[in-house]
Every structure is written in C-alpha cells, then in structure tokens.
Protein backbone atom coordinates (compact mmCIF):
# COMPACT_ATOMS: atom_id res chain seq x y z
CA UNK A 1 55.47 126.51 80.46
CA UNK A 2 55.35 130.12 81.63
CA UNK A 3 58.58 131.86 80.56
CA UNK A 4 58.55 133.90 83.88
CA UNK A 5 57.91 129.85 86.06
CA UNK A 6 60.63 128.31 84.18
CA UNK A 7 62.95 131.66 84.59
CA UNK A 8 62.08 130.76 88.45
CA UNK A 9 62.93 127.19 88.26
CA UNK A 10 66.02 127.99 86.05
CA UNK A 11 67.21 130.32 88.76
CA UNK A 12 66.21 127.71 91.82
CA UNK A 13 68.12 125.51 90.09
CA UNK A 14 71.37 127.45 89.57
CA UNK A 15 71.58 128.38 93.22
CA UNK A 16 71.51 124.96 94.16
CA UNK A 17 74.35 124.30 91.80
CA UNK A 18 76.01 127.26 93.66
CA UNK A 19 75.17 125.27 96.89
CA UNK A 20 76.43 122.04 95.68
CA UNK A 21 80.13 123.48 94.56
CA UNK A 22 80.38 125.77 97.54
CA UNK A 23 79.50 122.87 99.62
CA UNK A 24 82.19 120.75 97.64
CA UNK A 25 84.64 123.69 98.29
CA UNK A 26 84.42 123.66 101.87
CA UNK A 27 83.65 119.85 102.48
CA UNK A 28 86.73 118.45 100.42
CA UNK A 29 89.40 120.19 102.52
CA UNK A 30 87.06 119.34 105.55
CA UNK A 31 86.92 115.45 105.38
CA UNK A 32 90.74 115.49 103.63
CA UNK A 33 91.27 117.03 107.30
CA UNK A 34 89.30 114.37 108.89
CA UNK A 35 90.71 111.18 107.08
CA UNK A 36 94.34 112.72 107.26
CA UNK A 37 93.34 112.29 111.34
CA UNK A 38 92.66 109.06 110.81
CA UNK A 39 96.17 107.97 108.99
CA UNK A 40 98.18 110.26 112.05
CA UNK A 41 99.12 108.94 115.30
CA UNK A 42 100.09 112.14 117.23
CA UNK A 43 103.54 112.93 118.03
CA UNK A 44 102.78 113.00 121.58
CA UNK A 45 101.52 109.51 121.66
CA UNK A 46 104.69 108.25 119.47
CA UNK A 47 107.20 108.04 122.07
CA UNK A 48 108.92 104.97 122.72
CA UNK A 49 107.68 103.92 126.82
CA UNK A 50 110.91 101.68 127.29
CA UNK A 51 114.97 101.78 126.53
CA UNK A 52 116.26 99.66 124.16
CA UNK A 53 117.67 97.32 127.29
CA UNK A 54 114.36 97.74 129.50
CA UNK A 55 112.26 96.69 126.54
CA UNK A 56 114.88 93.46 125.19
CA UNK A 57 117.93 93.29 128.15
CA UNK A 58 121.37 93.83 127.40
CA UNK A 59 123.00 92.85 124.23
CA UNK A 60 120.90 94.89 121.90
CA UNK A 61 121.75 97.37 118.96
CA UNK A 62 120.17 100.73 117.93
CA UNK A 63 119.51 99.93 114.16
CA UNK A 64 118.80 102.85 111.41
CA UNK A 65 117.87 102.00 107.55
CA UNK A 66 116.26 103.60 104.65
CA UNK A 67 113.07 102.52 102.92
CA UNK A 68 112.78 101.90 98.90
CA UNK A 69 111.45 105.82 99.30
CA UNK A 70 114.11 107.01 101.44
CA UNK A 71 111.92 107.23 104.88
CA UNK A 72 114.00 106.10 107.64
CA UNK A 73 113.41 103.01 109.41
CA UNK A 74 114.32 102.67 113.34
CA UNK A 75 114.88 99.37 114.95
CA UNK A 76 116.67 97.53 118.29
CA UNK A 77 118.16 94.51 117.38
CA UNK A 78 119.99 91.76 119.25
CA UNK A 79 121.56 88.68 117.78
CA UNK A 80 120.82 85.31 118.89
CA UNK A 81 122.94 81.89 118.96
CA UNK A 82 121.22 80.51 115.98
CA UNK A 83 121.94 81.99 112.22
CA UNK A 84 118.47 83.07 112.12
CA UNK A 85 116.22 86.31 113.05
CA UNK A 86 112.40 86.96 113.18
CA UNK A 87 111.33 90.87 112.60
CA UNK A 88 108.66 91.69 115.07
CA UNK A 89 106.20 94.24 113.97
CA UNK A 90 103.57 96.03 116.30
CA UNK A 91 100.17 97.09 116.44
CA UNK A 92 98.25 100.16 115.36
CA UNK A 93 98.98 103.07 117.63
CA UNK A 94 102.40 100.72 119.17
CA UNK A 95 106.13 101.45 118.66
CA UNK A 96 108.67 99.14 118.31
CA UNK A 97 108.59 98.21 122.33
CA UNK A 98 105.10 97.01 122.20
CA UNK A 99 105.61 93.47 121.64
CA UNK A 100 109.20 93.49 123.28
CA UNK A 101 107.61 90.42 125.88
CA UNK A 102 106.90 88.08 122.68
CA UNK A 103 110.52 89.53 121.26
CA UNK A 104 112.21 88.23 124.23
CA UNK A 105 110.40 84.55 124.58
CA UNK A 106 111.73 84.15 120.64
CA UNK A 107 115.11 85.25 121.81
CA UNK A 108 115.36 82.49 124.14
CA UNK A 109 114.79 80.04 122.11
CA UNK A 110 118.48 81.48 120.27
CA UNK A 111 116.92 83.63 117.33
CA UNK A 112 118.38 87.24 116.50
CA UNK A 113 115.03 89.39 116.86
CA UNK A 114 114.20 92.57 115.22
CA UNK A 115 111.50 94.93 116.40
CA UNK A 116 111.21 98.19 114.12
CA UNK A 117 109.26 101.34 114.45
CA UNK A 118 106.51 101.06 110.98
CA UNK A 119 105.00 104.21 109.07
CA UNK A 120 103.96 106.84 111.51
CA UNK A 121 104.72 105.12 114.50
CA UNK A 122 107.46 106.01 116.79
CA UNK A 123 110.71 107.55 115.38
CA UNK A 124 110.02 106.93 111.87
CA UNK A 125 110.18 109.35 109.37
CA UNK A 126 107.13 109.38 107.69
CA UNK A 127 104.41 111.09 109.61
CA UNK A 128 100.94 108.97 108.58
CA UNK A 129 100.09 105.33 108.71
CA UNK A 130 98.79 103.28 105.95
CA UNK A 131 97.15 100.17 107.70
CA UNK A 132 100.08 97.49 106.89
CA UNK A 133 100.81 98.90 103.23
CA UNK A 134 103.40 101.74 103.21
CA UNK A 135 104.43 99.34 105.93
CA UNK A 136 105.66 96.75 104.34
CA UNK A 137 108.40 98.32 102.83
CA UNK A 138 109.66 98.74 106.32
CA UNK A 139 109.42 95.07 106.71
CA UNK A 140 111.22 94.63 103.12
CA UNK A 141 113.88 97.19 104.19
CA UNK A 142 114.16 95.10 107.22
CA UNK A 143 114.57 91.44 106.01
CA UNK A 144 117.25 93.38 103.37
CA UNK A 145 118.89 94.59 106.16
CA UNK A 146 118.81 91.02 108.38
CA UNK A 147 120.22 89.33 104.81
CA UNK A 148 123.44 91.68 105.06
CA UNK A 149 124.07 90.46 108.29
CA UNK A 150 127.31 88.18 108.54
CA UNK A 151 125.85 86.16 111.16
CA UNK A 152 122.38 85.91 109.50
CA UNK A 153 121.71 82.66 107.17
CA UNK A 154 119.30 84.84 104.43
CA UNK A 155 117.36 81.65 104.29
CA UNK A 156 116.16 81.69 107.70
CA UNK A 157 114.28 85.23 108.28
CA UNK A 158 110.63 85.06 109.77
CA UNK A 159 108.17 87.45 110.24
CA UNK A 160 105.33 87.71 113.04
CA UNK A 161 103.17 90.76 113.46
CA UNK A 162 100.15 91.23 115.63
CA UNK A 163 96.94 93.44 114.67
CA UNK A 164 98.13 95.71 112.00
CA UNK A 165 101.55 94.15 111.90
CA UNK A 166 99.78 91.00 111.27
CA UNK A 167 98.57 93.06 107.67
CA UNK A 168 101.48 93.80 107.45
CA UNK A 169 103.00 90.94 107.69
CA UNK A 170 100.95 89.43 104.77
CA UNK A 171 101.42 92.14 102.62
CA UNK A 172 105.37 92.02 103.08
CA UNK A 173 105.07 88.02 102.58
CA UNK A 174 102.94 88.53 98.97
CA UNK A 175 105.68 90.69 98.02
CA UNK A 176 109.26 88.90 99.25
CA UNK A 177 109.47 85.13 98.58
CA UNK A 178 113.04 85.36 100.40
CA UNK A 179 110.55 84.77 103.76
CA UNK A 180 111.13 81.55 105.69
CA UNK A 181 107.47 81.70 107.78
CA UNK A 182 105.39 84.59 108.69
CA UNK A 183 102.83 84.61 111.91
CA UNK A 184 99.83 86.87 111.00
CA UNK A 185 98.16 87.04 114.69
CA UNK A 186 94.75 89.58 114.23
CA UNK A 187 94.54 90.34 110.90
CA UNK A 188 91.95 92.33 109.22
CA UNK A 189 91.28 90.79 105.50
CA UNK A 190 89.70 93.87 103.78
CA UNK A 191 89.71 97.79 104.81
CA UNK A 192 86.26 97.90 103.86
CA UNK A 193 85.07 95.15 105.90
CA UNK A 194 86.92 96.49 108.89
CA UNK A 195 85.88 100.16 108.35
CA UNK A 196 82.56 98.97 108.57
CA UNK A 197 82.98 97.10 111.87
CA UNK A 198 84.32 100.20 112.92
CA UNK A 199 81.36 102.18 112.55
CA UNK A 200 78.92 100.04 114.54
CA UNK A 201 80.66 99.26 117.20
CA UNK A 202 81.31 103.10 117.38
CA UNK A 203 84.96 103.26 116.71
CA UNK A 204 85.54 104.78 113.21
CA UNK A 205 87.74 107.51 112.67
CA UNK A 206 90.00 107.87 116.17
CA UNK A 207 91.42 111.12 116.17
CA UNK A 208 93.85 110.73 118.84
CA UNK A 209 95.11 107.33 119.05
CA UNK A 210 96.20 105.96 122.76
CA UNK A 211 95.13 109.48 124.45
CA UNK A 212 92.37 110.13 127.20
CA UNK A 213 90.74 112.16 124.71
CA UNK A 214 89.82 110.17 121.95
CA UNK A 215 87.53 111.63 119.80
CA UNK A 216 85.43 109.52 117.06
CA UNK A 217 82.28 109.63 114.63
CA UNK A 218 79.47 107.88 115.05
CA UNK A 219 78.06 107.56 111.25
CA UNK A 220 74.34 105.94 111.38
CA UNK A 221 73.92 103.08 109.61
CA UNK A 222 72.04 104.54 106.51
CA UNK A 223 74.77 106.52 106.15
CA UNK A 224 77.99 104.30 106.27
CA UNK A 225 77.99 103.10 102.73
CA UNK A 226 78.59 106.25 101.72
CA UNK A 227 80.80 107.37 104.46
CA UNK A 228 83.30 104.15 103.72
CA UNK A 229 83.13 105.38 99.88
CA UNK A 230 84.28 108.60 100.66
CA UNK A 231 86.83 107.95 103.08
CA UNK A 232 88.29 105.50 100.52
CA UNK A 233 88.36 108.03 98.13
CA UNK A 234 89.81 110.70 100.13
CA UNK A 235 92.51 108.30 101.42
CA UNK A 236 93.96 108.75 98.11
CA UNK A 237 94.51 112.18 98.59
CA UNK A 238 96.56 111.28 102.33
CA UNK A 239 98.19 108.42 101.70
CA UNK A 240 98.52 108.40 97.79
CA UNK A 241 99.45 105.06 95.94
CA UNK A 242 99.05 102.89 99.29
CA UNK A 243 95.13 103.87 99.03
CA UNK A 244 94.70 101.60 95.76
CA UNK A 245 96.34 98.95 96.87
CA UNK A 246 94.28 95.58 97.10
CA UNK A 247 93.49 94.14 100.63
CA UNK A 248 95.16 91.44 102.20
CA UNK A 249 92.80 88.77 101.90
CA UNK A 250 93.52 89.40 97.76
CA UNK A 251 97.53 88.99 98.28
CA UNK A 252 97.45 86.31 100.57
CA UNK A 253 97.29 83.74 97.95
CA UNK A 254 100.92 84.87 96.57
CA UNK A 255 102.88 83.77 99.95
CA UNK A 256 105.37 81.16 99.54
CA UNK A 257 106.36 80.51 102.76
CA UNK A 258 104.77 78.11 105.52
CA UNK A 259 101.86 81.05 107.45
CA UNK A 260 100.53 80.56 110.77
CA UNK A 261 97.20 82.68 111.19
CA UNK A 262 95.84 83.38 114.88
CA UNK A 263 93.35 84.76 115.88
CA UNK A 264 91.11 85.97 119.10
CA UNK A 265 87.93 84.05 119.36
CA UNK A 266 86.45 86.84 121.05
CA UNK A 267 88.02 89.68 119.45
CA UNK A 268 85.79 93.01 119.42
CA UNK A 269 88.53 95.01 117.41
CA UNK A 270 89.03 92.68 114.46
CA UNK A 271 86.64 90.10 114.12
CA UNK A 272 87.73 86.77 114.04
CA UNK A 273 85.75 85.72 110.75
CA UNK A 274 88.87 87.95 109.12
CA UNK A 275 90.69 84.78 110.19
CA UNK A 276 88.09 82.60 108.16
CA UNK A 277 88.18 84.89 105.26
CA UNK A 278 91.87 84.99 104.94
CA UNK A 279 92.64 81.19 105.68
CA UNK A 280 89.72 80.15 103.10
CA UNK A 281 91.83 82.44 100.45
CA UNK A 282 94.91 81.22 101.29
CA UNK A 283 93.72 77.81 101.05
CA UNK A 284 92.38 78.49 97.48
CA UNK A 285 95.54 79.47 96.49
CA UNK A 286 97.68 76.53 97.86
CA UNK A 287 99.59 78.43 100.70
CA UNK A 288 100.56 76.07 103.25
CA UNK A 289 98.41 77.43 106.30
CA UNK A 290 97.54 76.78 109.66
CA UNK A 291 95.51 78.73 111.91
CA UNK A 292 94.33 79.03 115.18
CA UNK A 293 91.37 80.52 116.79
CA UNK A 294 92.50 81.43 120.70
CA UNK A 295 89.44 80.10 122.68
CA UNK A 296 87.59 83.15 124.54
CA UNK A 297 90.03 86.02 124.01
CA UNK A 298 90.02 89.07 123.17
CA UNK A 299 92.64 91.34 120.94
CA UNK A 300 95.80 89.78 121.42
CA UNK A 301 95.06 89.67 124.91
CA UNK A 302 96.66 86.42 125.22
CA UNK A 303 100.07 87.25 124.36
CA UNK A 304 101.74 86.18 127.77
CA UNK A 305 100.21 83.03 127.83
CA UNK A 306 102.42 79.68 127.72
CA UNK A 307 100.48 78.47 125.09
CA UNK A 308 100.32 81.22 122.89
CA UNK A 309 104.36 81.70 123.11
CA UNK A 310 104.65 77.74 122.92
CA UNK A 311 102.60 77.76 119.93
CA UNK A 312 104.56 80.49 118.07
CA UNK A 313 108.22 79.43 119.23
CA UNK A 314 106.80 76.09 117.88
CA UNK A 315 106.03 77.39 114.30
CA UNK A 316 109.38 78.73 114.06
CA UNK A 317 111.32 76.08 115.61
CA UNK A 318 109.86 74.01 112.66
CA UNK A 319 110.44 76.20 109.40
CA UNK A 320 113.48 78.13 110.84
C-alpha cells in the first residue's frame, strides 16, 4: 500500500477514535443524567395528599425507623383488636396514603396496619427509587419494627403491595422467612421484560412522575436492545448494588410463606403474563401460591371493589 494512502487511513482512523472517546466523554454523564431521571420522583410530586387521620381515621401513630443503611423510614400506623398487622406498601410514584382505602377495609376486619413511605417516595430519606429492591429493606425495617411491638404476635405479620410494592413485596418475602402471607397484586417479574414493554407502548424513561409535564423517550424498536443494555448498565452507576440484583421472578421461589398473586387481566402498565411468569416459578419451586387474574381490569383499577377487598381480607383471615 502507498505509504502516503495508509498515512491517510491511519489518520481517518485516529480521528474517529478521537470521535468515539469524546463522544463517550460527553454521552456517559449524559445518559447517567437521564437514567438518574428515571430512579427520581421529584420532590414536588412527593408530598403526602392526605393527614395521617384523613388518609386511616383516628387512632393512628406517626411512626419513624432506620433502614439496615441508616435511611429513614416514615410510616402511620394504627393498631387493631387482633395481635396481628399487615404492612401496606404503594405504587411507583405513591406515598404512603395511596392505598390508605385497602389499609382501612384490612383494619376492619381487627388487624394493626402499617403503610410506610419506600425509597424515594414521600418523606423518606433516600432521594431515588430502585423498583422494589432498595425497597425491601424498608419492608424488613418494617416487619422488625411490627415484631417489637408488645401488642404484635411476631408470627402473624403480612405483607400486601400493589404495582411496585407488589416487587417489593416478593423481594422482602425471598429475604425474611419471619412473613406469615404476602399479597403481590401487579407485579412485574423481570426489569428487562418490563423495560421493554415500556418502550413500545411509549412509556420508557418518565422524567417527571405524576406531573402534567411528563416527558419520555420514544426508542425505535431497532434500537431498544441496546437502549435496555445501557440503561442497565448505567443503573449501576445511580442506584449501585440494587442494579445487580436478580429479578423477582428469580427470588420468588425462596418464599416460605402462603403468596396470593393478582393480577389485572387487562393491565396496559404491567402485563398480566408477569403474573404467569411469576406463578409458573413459584410453582417450580414449591411455594404455596394462588393467583388471580381480575377479569377486564386495568392497573389496580379494581381496588374498591367488594370482591377484590373480600378476596384479600379472605387470604389473610386464613394464614393470619
């Protein structure tokens, strides 16, 4: 080859490289930016909507306790006539008032409930969210807290959590064998999976969560494999060890306690094959399991329903 052509190529080549690493320079801190978006629920949309007695009546109790990494855990909780409690953890984006209807109908039926603020949601301390990991050591720090309680049998301590608290939920369950039952109502069963639903139906990536200005990126579908692979391996760089965790349809299988899986039929958010996928593994691995697809619903959108609350008062009645 002519020195002087391969001189040329030689020097094409190099200021490509340059290209590459500048472009590696200024897109690292660029998506960091982007994917630390999607961990953060902004502080204006954290704020708790309802009082402690608006959201659960009279009777209740401002509750503060630390996490195994000293973040700061918020709660209201009320005793009920029976020695037993169920901690009831929200939804992506929710605060510990969010499911204070479902909190209440549990109440009733006499058990002490506890409904907690999870990472980067209301007033808790840490500022990002982890999807139900970094989360369930709130939950943990919460049944610890329940098992201290004088009027509290330790035995008899349920979980239920609904869309993200429903993740959460399992991963607290694979972790704590101390659990009585756990209701897991609109799981996800693997990040991946869901980050890829995300991305066709347009959802991917909200950068301002429960605002009227809710931006997101629309990746075409050539393109998503390796959008998902670097937003996984970014999230390592936001949310640290949480990131490498496995998903919840690979922990599922290490709950000892009786698990009641719901699920909408017609849910657009999560779809309701997660149910399938995480009941099949569950299954597999001997967990005593029911489930329950709700016929022609949406996202939890049948949460005031009689037979939704019948259902779950049911499930608790019998393992509580």
């Amino acid at each position: 080859m002519d020195p002087r052509k391969k001189k040329k190529i030689m020097a094409t080549l190099s200021a490509i490289a340059v290209l590459l690493v500048l472009a590696a320079i200024f897109a690292v801190p660029a998506g960091i930016r982007i994917v630390r978006a999607a961990y953060t629920i902004p502080r204006g949309s954290r704020a708790i909507p309802e009082t402690m007695r608006e959201a659960i009546g009279p009777g209740g109790i401002p509750v503060k306790f630390p996490t195994k990494d000293g973040e700061i855990v918020p709660g209201w909780y009320k005793p009920g006539a029976k020695p037993a409690a169920i901690i009831i953890l929200h939804g992506l984006g929710g605060t510990r008032a969010q499911l204070a209807g479902i909190a209440r109908h549990i109440h009733k039926e006499g058990y002490g409930i506890l409904l907690i603020d999870q990472s980067g949601h209301g007033e808790h301390t840490r500022d990002i969210t982890t999807f139900g990991r970094a989360e369930s050591w709130d939950a943990l720090a919460a049944i610890d807290w329940l098992r201290n309680r004088p009027e509290i049998d330790p035995e008899r301590i349920g979980l239920y959590g609904a869309s993200m608290g429903a993740a959460t939920s399992i991963y607290t369950a694979s972790e704590d064998p101390r659990l009585a039952c756990v209701v897991a109502d609109s799981s996800y069963a693997t990040f991946e999976s869901q980050a890829y639903h995300d991305l066709t139906t347009n959802r991917a990536m909200k950068l301002a969560h429960q605002t009227n200005r809710t931006a997101s990126i629309s990746v075409p579908e050539p393109f998503q494999p390796s959008f998902v692979w670097i937003f996984k391996n970014l999230s390592g760089s936001v949310i640290g060890e949480w990131a490498s965790w496995p998903d919840p349809v690979d922990v599922i299988g290490k709950i000892k306690c009786p698990l009641f899986l719901i699920h909408g039929e017609c849910d657009e958010r999560i779809d309701a094959s997660n149910l399938d996928d995480l009941a099949s593994a569950a299954r597999e691995a001997g967990v005593d399991v029911q489930t329950w697809k709700v016929k022609d619903e949406g996202h939890c959108l049948y949460h005031e329903t009689d037979e939704f609350l019948n259902r779950v008062t049911d499930f608790f009645r019998r393992n509580l």
